[in-house]
Protein backbone atom coordinates (compact mmCIF):
# COMPACT_ATOMS: atom_id res chain seq x y z
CA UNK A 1 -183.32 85.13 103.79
CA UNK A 2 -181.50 88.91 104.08
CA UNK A 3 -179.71 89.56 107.31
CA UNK A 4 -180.08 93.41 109.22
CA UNK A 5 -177.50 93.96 110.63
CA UNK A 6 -176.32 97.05 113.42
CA UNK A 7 -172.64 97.65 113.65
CA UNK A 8 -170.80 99.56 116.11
CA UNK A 9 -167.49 101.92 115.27
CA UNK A 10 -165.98 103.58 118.08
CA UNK A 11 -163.65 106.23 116.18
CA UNK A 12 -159.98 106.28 116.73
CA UNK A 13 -158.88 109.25 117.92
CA UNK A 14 -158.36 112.09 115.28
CA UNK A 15 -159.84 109.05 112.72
CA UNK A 16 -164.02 110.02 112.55
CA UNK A 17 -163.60 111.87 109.47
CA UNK A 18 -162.16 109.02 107.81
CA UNK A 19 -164.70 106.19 109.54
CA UNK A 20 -167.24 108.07 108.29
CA UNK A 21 -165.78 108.29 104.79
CA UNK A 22 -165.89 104.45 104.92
CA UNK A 23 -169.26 104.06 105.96
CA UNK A 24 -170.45 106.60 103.33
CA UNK A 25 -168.79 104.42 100.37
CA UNK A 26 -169.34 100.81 102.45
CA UNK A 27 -172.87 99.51 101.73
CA UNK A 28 -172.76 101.18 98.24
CA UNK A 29 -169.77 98.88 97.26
CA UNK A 30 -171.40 95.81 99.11
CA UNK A 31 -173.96 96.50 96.37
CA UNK A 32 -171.65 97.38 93.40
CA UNK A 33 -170.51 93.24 94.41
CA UNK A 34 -173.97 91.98 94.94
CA UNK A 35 -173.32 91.27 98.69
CA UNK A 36 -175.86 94.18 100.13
CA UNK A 37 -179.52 94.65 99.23
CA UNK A 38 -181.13 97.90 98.22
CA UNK A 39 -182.93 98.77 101.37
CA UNK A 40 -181.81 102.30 102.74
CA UNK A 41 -178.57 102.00 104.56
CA UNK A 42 -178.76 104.21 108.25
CA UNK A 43 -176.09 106.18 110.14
CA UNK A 44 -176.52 107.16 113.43
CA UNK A 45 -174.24 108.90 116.24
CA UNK A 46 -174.54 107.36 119.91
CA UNK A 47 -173.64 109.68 123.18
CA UNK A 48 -170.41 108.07 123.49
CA UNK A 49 -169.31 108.83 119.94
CA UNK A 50 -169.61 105.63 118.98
CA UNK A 51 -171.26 105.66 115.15
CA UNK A 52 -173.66 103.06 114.36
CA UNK A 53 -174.40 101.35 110.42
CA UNK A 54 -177.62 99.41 109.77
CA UNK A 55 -177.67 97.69 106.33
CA UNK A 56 -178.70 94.47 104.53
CA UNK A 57 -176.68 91.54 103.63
CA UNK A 58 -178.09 89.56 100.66
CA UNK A 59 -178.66 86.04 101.74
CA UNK A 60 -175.72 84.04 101.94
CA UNK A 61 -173.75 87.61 101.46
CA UNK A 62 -171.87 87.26 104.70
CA UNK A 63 -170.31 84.19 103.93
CA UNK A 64 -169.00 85.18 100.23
CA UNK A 65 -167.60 88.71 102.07
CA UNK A 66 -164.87 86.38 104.30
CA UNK A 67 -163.91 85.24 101.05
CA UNK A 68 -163.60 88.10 98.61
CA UNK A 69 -160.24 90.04 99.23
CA UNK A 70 -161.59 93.41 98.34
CA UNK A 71 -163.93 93.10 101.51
CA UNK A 72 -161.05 91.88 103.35
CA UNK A 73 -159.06 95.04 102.39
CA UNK A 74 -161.94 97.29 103.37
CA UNK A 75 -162.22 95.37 106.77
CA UNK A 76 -158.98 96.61 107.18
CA UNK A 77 -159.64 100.00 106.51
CA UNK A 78 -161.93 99.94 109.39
CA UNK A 79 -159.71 98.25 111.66
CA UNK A 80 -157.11 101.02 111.16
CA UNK A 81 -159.70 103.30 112.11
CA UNK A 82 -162.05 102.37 114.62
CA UNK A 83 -162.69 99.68 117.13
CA UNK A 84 -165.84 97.95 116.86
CA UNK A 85 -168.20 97.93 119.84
CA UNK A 86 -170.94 95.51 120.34
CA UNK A 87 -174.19 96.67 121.02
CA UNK A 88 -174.84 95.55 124.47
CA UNK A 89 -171.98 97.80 125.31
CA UNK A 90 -174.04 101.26 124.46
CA UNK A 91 -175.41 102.97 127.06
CA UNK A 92 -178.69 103.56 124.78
CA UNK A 93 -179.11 99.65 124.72
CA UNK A 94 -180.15 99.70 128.22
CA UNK A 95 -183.51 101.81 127.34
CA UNK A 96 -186.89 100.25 126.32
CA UNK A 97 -186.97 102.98 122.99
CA UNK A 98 -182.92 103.06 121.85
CA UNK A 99 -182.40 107.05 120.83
CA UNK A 100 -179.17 107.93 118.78
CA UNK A 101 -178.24 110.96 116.88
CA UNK A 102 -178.82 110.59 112.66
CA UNK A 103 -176.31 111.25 110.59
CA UNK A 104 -177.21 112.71 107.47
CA UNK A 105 -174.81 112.77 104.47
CA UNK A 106 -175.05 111.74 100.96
CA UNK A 107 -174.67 108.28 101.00
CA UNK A 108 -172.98 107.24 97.51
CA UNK A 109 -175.01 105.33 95.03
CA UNK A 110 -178.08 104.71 97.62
């Protein structure tokens, strides 16, 4: 079975531009691997700043990503980047109907 999965990037300062580059190229090369699904990949902006990605692991997917050293690299793109920010920690979670701000761009290869 595919895993959803939400993920939270608080932008370093000065660094959104270049978060957002990642998450623009991330789920496509998850694909390009075989590691993500096909479904649509989401971006959305949350009042703190904080940018959330919704995607789809293959099954198994997660597992083989810990392992593969061009995911690892990646990984640490974000990490120089971005903190990540679980979800419980967004003000939005709080509300029974979760509102965030979409962001459209051209997401490559989807």
């Amino acid at each position: 079975m595919a895993d959803m999965v939400i993920v939270g990037y608080q932008p370093k300062p000065g660094h959104e531009g270049d978060l957002l580059n990642l998450i623009r190229e991330h789920v496509p090369e998850l694909r390009r691997l075989g590691l993500a699904t096909e479904r649509p990949a989401l971006a959305m902006r949350a009042k703190g700043g904080v940018i959330l990605e919704v995607f789809e692991w293959k099954e198994g997917a997660l597992a083989s990503a810990h392992e593969n050293p061009y995911i690892l690299a990646m990984w640490a793109r974000y990490s120089a980047v971005c903190d990540y920010v679980p979800l419980n920690k967004l003000p939005e979670a709080q509300d029974m109907f979760a509102q965030f701000q979409p962001i459209d761009f051209d997401w490559r290869g989807q």
